[in-house]
C-alpha atoms as a PDB file:
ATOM      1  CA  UNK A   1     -68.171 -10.518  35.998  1.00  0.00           C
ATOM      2  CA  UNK A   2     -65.161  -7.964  36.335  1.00  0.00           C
ATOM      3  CA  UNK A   3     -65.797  -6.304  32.521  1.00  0.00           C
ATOM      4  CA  UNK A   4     -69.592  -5.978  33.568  1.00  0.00           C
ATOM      5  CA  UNK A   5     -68.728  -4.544  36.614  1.00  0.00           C
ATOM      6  CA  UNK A   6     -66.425  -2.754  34.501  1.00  0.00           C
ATOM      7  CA  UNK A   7     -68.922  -1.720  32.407  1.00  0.00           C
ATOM      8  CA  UNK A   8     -71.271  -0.662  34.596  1.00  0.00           C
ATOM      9  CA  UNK A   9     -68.905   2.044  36.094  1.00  0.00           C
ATOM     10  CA  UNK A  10     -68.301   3.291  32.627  1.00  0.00           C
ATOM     11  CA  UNK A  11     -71.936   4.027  31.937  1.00  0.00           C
ATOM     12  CA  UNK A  12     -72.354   5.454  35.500  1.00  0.00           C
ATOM     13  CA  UNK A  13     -69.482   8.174  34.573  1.00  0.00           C
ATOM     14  CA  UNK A  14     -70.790   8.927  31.607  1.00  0.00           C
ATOM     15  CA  UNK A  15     -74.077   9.875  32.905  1.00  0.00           C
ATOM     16  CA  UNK A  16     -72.084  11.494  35.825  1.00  0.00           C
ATOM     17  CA  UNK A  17     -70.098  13.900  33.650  1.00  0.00           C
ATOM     18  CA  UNK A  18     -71.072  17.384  33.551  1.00  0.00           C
ATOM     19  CA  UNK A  19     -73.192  18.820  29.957  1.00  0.00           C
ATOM     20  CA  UNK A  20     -71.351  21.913  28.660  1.00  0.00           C
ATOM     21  CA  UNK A  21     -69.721  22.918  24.971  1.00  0.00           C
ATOM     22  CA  UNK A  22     -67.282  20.906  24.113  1.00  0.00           C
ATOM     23  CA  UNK A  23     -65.095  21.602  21.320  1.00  0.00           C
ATOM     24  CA  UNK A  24     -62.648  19.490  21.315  1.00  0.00           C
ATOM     25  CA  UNK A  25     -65.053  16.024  20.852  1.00  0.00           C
ATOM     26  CA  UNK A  26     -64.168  12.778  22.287  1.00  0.00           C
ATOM     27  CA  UNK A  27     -61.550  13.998  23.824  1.00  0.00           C
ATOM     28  CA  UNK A  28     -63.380  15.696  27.388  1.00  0.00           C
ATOM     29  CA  UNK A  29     -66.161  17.384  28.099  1.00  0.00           C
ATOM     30  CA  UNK A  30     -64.707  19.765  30.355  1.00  0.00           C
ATOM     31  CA  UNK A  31     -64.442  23.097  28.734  1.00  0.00           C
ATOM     32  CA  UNK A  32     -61.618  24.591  30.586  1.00  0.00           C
ATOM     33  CA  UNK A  33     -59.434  21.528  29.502  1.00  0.00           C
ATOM     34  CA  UNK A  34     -59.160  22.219  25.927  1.00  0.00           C
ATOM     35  CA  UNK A  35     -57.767  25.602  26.451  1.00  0.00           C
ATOM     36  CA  UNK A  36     -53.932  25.689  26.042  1.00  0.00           C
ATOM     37  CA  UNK A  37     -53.834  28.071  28.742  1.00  0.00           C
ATOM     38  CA  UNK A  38     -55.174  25.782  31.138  1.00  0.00           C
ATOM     39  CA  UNK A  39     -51.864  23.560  30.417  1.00  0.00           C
ATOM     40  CA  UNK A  40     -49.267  26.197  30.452  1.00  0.00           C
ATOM     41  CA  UNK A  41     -50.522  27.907  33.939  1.00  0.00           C
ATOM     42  CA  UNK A  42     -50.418  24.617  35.309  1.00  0.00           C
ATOM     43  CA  UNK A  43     -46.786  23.470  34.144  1.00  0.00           C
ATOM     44  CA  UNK A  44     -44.674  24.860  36.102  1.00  0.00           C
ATOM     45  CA  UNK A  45     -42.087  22.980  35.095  1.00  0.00           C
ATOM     46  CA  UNK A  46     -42.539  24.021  31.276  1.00  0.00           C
ATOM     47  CA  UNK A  47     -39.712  21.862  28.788  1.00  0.00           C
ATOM     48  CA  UNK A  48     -37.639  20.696  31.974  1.00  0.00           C
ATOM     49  CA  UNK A  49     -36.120  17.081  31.550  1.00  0.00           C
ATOM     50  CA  UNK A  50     -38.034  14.757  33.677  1.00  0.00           C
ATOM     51  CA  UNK A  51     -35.819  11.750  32.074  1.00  0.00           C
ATOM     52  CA  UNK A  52     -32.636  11.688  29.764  1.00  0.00           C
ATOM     53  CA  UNK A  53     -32.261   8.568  27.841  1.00  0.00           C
ATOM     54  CA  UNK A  54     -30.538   6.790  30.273  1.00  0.00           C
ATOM     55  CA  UNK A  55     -32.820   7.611  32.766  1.00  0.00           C
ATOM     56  CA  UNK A  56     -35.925   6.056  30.843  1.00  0.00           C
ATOM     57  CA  UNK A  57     -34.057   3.152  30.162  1.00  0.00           C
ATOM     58  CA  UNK A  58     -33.908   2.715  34.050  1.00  0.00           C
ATOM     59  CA  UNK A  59     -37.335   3.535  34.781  1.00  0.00           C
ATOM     60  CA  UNK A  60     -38.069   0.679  32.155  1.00  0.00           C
ATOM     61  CA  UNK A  61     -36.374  -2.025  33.717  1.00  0.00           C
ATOM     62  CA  UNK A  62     -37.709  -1.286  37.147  1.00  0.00           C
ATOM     63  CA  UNK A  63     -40.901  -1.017  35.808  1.00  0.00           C
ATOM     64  CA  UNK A  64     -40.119  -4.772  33.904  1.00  0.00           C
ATOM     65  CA  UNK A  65     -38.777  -5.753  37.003  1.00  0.00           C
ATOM     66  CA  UNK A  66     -42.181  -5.362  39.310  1.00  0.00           C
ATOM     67  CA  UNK A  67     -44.861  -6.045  36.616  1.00  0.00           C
ATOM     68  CA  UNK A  68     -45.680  -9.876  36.395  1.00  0.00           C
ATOM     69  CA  UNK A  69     -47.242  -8.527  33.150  1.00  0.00           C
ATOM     70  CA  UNK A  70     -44.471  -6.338  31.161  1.00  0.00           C
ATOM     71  CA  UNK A  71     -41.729  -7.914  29.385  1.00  0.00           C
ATOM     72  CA  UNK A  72     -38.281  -6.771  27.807  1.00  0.00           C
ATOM     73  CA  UNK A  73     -39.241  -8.688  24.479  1.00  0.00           C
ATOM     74  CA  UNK A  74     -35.947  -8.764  22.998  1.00  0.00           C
ATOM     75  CA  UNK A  75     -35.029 -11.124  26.289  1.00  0.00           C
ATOM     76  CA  UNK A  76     -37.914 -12.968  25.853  1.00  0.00           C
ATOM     77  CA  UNK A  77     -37.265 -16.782  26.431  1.00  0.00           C
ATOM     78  CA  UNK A  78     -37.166 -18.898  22.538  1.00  0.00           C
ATOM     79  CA  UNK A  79     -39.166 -21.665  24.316  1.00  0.00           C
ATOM     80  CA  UNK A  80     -41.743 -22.320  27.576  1.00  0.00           C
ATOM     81  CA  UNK A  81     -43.199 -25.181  29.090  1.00  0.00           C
ATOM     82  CA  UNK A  82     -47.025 -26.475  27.547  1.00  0.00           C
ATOM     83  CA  UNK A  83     -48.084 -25.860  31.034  1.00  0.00           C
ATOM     84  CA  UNK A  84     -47.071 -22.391  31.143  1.00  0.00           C
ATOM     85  CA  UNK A  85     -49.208 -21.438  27.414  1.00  0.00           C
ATOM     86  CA  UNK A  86     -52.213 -23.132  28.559  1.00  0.00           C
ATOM     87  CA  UNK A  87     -52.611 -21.313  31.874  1.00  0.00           C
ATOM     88  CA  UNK A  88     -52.152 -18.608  29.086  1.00  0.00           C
ATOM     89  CA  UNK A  89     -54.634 -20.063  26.762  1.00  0.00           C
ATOM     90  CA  UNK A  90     -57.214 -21.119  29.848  1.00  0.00           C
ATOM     91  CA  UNK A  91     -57.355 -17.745  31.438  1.00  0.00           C
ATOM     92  CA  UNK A  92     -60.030 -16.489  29.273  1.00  0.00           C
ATOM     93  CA  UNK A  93     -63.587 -15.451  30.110  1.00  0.00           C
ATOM     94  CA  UNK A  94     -65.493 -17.820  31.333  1.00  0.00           C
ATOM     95  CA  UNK A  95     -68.626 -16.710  29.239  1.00  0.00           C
ATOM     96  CA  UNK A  96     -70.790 -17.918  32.287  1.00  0.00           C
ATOM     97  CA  UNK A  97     -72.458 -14.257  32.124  1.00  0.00           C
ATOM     98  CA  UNK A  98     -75.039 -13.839  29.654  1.00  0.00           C
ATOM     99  CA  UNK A  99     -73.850 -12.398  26.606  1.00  0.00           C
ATOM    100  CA  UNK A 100     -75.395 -11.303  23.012  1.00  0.00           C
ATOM    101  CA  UNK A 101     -74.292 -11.729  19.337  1.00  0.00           C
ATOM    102  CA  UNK A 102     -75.583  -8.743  17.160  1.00  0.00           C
ATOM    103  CA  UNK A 103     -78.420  -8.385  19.680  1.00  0.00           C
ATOM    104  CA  UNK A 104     -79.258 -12.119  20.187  1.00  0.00           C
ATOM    105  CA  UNK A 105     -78.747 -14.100  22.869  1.00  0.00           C
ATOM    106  CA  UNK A 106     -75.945 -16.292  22.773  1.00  0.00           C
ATOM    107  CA  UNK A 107     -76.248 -20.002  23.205  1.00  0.00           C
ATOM    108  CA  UNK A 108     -74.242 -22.500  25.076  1.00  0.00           C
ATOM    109  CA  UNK A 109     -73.171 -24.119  22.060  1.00  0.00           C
ATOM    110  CA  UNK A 110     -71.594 -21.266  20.369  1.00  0.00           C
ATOM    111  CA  UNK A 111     -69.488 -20.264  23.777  1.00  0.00           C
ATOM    112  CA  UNK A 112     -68.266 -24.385  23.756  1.00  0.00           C
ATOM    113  CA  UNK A 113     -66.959 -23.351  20.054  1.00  0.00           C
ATOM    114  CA  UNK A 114     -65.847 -20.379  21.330  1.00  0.00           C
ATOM    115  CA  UNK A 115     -63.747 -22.861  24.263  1.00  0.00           C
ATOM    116  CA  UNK A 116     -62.965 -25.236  21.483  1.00  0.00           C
ATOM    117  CA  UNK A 117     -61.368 -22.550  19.022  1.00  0.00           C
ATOM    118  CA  UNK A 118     -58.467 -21.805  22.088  1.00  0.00           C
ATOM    119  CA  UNK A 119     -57.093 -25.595  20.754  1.00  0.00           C
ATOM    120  CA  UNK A 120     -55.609 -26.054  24.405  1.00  0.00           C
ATOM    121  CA  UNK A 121     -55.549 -29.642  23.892  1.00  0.00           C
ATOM    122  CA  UNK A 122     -52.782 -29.325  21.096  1.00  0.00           C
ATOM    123  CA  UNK A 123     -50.228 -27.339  22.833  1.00  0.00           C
ATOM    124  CA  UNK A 124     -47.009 -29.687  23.322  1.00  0.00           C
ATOM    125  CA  UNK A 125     -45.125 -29.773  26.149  1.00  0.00           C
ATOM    126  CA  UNK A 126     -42.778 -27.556  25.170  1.00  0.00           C
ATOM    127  CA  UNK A 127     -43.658 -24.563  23.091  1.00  0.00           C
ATOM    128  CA  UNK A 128     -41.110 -23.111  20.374  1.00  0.00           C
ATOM    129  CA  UNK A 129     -41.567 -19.232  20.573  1.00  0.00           C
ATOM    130  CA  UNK A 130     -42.801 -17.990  16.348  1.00  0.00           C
ATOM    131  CA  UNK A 131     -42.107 -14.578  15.670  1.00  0.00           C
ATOM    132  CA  UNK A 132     -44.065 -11.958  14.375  1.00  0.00           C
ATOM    133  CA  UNK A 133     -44.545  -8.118  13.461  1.00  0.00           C
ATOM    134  CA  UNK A 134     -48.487  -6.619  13.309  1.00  0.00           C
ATOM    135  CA  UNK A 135     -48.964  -4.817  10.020  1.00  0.00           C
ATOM    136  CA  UNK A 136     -51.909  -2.745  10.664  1.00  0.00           C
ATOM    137  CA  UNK A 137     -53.482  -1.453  14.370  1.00  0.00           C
ATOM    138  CA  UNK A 138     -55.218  -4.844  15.682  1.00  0.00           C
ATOM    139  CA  UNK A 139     -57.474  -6.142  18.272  1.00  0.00           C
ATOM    140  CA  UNK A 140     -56.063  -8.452  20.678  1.00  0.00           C
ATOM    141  CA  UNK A 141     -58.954 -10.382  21.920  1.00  0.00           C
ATOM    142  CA  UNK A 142     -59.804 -12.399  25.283  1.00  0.00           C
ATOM    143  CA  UNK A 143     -60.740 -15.679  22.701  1.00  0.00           C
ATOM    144  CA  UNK A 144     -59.775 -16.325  18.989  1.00  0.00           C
ATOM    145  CA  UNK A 145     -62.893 -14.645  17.211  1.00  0.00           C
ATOM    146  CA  UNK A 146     -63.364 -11.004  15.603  1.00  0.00           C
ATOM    147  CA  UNK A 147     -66.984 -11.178  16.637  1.00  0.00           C
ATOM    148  CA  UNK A 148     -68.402  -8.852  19.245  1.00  0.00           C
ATOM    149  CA  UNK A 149     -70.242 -10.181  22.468  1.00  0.00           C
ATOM    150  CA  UNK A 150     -71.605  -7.896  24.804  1.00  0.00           C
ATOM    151  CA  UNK A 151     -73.384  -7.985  28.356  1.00  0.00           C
ATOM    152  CA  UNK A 152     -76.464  -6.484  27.196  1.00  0.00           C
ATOM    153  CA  UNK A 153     -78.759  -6.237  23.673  1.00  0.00           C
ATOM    154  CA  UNK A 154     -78.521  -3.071  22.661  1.00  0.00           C
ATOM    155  CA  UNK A 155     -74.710  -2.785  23.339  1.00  0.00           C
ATOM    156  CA  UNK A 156     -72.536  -2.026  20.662  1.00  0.00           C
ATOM    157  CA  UNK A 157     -69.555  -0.005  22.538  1.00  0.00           C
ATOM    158  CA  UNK A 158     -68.135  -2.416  25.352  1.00  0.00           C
ATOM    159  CA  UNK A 159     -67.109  -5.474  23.962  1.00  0.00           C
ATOM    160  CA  UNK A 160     -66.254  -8.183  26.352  1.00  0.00           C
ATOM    161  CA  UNK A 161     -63.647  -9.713  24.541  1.00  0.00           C
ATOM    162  CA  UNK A 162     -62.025  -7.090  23.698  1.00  0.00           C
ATOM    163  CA  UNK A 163     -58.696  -6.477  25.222  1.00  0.00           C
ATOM    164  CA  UNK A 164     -56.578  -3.831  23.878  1.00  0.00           C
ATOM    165  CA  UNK A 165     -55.252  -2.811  20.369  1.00  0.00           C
ATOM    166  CA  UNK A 166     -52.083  -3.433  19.158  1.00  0.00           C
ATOM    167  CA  UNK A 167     -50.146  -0.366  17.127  1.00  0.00           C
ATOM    168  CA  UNK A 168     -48.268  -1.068  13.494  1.00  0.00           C
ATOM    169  CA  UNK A 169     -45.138  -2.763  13.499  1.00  0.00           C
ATOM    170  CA  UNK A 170     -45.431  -4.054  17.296  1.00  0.00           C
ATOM    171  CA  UNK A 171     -43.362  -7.223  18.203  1.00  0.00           C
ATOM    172  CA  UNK A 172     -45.190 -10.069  19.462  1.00  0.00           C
ATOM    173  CA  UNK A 173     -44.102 -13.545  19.959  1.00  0.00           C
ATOM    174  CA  UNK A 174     -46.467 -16.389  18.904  1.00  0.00           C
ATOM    175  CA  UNK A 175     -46.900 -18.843  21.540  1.00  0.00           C
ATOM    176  CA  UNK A 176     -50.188 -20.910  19.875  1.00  0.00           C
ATOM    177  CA  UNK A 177     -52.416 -21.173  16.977  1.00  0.00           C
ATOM    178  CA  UNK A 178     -56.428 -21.520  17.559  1.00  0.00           C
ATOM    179  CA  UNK A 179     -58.234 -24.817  16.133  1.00  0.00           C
ATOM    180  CA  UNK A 180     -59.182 -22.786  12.367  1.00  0.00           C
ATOM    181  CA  UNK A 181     -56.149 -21.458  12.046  1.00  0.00           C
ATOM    182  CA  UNK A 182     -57.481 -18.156  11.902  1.00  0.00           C
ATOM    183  CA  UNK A 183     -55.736 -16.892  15.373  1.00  0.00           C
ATOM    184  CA  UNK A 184     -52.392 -16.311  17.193  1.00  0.00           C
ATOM    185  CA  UNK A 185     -52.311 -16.665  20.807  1.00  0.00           C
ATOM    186  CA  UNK A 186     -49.524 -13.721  21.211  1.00  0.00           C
ATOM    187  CA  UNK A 187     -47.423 -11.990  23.234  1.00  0.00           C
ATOM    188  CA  UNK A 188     -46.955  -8.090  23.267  1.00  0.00           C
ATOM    189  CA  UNK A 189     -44.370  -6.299  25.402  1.00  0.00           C
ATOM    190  CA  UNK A 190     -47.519  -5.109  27.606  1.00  0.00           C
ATOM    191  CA  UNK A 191     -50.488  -8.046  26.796  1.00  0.00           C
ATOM    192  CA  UNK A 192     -51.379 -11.147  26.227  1.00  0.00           C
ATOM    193  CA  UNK A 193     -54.083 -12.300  23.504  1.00  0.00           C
ATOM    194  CA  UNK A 194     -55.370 -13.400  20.629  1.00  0.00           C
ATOM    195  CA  UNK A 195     -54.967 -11.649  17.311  1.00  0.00           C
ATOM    196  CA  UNK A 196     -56.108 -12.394  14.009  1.00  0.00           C
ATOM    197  CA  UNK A 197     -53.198 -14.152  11.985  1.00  0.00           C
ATOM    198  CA  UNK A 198     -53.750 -11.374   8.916  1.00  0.00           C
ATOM    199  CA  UNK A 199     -53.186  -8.698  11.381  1.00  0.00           C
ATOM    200  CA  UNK A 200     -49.153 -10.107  11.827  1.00  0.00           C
ATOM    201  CA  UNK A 201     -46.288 -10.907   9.194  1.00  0.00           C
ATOM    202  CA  UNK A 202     -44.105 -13.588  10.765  1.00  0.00           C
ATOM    203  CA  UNK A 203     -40.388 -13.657  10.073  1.00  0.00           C
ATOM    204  CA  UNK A 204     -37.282 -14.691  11.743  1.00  0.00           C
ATOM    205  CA  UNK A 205     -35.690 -13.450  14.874  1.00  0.00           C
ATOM    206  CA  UNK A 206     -33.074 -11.616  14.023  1.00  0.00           C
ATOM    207  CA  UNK A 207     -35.744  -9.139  11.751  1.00  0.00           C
ATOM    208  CA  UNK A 208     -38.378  -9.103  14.868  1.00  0.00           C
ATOM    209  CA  UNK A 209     -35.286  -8.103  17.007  1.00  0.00           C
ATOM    210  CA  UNK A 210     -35.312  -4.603  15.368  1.00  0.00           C
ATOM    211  CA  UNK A 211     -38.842  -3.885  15.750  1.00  0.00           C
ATOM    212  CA  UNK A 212     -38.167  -5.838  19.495  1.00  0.00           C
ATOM    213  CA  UNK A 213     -35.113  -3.798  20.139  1.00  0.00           C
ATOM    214  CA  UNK A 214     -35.451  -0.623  17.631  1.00  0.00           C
ATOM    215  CA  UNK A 215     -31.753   1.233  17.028  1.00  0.00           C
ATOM    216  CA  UNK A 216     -33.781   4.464  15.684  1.00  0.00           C
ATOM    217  CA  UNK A 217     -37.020   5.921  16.040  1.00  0.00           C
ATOM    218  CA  UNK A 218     -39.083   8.820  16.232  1.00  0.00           C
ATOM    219  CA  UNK A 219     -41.020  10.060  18.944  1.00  0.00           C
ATOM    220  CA  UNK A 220     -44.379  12.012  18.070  1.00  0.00           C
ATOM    221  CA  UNK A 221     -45.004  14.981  19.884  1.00  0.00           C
ATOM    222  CA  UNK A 222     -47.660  16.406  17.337  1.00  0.00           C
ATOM    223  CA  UNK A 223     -51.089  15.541  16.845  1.00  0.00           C
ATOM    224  CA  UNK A 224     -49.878  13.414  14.282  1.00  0.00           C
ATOM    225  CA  UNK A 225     -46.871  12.983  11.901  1.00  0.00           C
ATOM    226  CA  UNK A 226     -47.130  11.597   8.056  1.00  0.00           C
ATOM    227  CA  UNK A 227     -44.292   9.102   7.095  1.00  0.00           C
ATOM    228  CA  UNK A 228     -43.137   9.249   3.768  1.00  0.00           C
ATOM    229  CA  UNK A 229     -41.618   6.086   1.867  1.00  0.00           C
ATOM    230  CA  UNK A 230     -38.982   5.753  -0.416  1.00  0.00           C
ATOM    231  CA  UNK A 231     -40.314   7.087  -4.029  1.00  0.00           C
ATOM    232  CA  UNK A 232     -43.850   8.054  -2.015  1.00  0.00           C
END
């Protein structure tokens, strides 16, 4: 009920925001952002410092510290209790809402496969924390299937098991498998979900910990910025 609400709102901006050129698309339509001018008269502060390294790591552990949802992954705990991963697992939607398949109507008996696929049953009563790395940028997903339901026919933009994407080379720890095999029930630094098992390389701890707990790494202030491999 909360995504269609959700979604609702969405739609109700969109027809909201105000028609004009825009020239920078899918970014905003509001002209007068996409002139660098705009920025610079309004940054007063220009190139000051907000944070210095140690200062961000600070801000990080408060913010760690307050979110029930945010976790220092290197510190993440090697085990947790079977109850803990199924209130994981369990909190999923409850597909009570009617939803469509590739503009069908779905039926009861797909959203019980759906239910089945989470394989709460078969979580143990104490869970042994797998480790793993994504390769590619990946869907995490409110159930363990790459298929797209939506709140209304014609829909093919808000998906309501869609949760977030997950960047190259994130850390997640692997907390459950679904009933094919096909899914990991994972946890990112930020988000929990499910992810498809070809999207993530597992390895051993003491690898995740450098993607976990990275020595050196760039930060991206362009547009975008081309990595080049050894003998590329």
């Amino acid at each position: 009920m909360i995504k269609k609400i959700l979604f609702l709102c969405m739609m109700l901006m969109i027809l909201l925001m105000p028609k004009g050129p825009v020239e920078a698309a899918g970014i905003t339509a509001y002209e007068k952002f996409i002139s660098p001018a705009y920025w610079t008269e309004h940054n007063a502060d220009g190139d000051k410092v907000v944070l210095n390294a140690a200062g961000v790591e600070a801000f990080n552990k408060k913010i760690i510290a307050a979110s029930p949802t945010v976790y220092d992954m290197a510190a993440y705990p090697k085990t947790l209790s079977g109850k803990t991963v199924a209130t994981y697992v369990n909190t999923h939607t409850d597909l009570s809402d009617e939803l469509y398949r590739e503009g069908k109507l779905v039926s009861d008996n797909y959203k019980n496969i759906l239910r089945s696929q989470t394989n709460a049953a078969a979580i143990p009563a104490e869970v042994t924390v797998r480790y793993g790395v994504t390769v590619r940028r990946a869907n995490l997903r409110n159930l363990p299937t790459g298929e797209g339901l939506f709140f209304y026919a014609g829909d093919r933009n808000f998906d309501a098991l869609q949760e977030t994407a997950l960047d190259p080379g994130e850390a997640v720890a692997i907390l459950h498998t679904s009933t094919n095999g096909y899914f990991y029930y994972v946890q990112a630094y930020n988000y929990r979900g499910w992810l498809s098992k070809f999207d993530v390389a597992e390895t051993d701890r003491s690898i995740w910990l450098r993607y976990a707990e990275p020595k050196n790494f760039l930060t991206v202030v362009a547009q975008a910025y081309t990595l080049k491999a050894d003998g590329a």
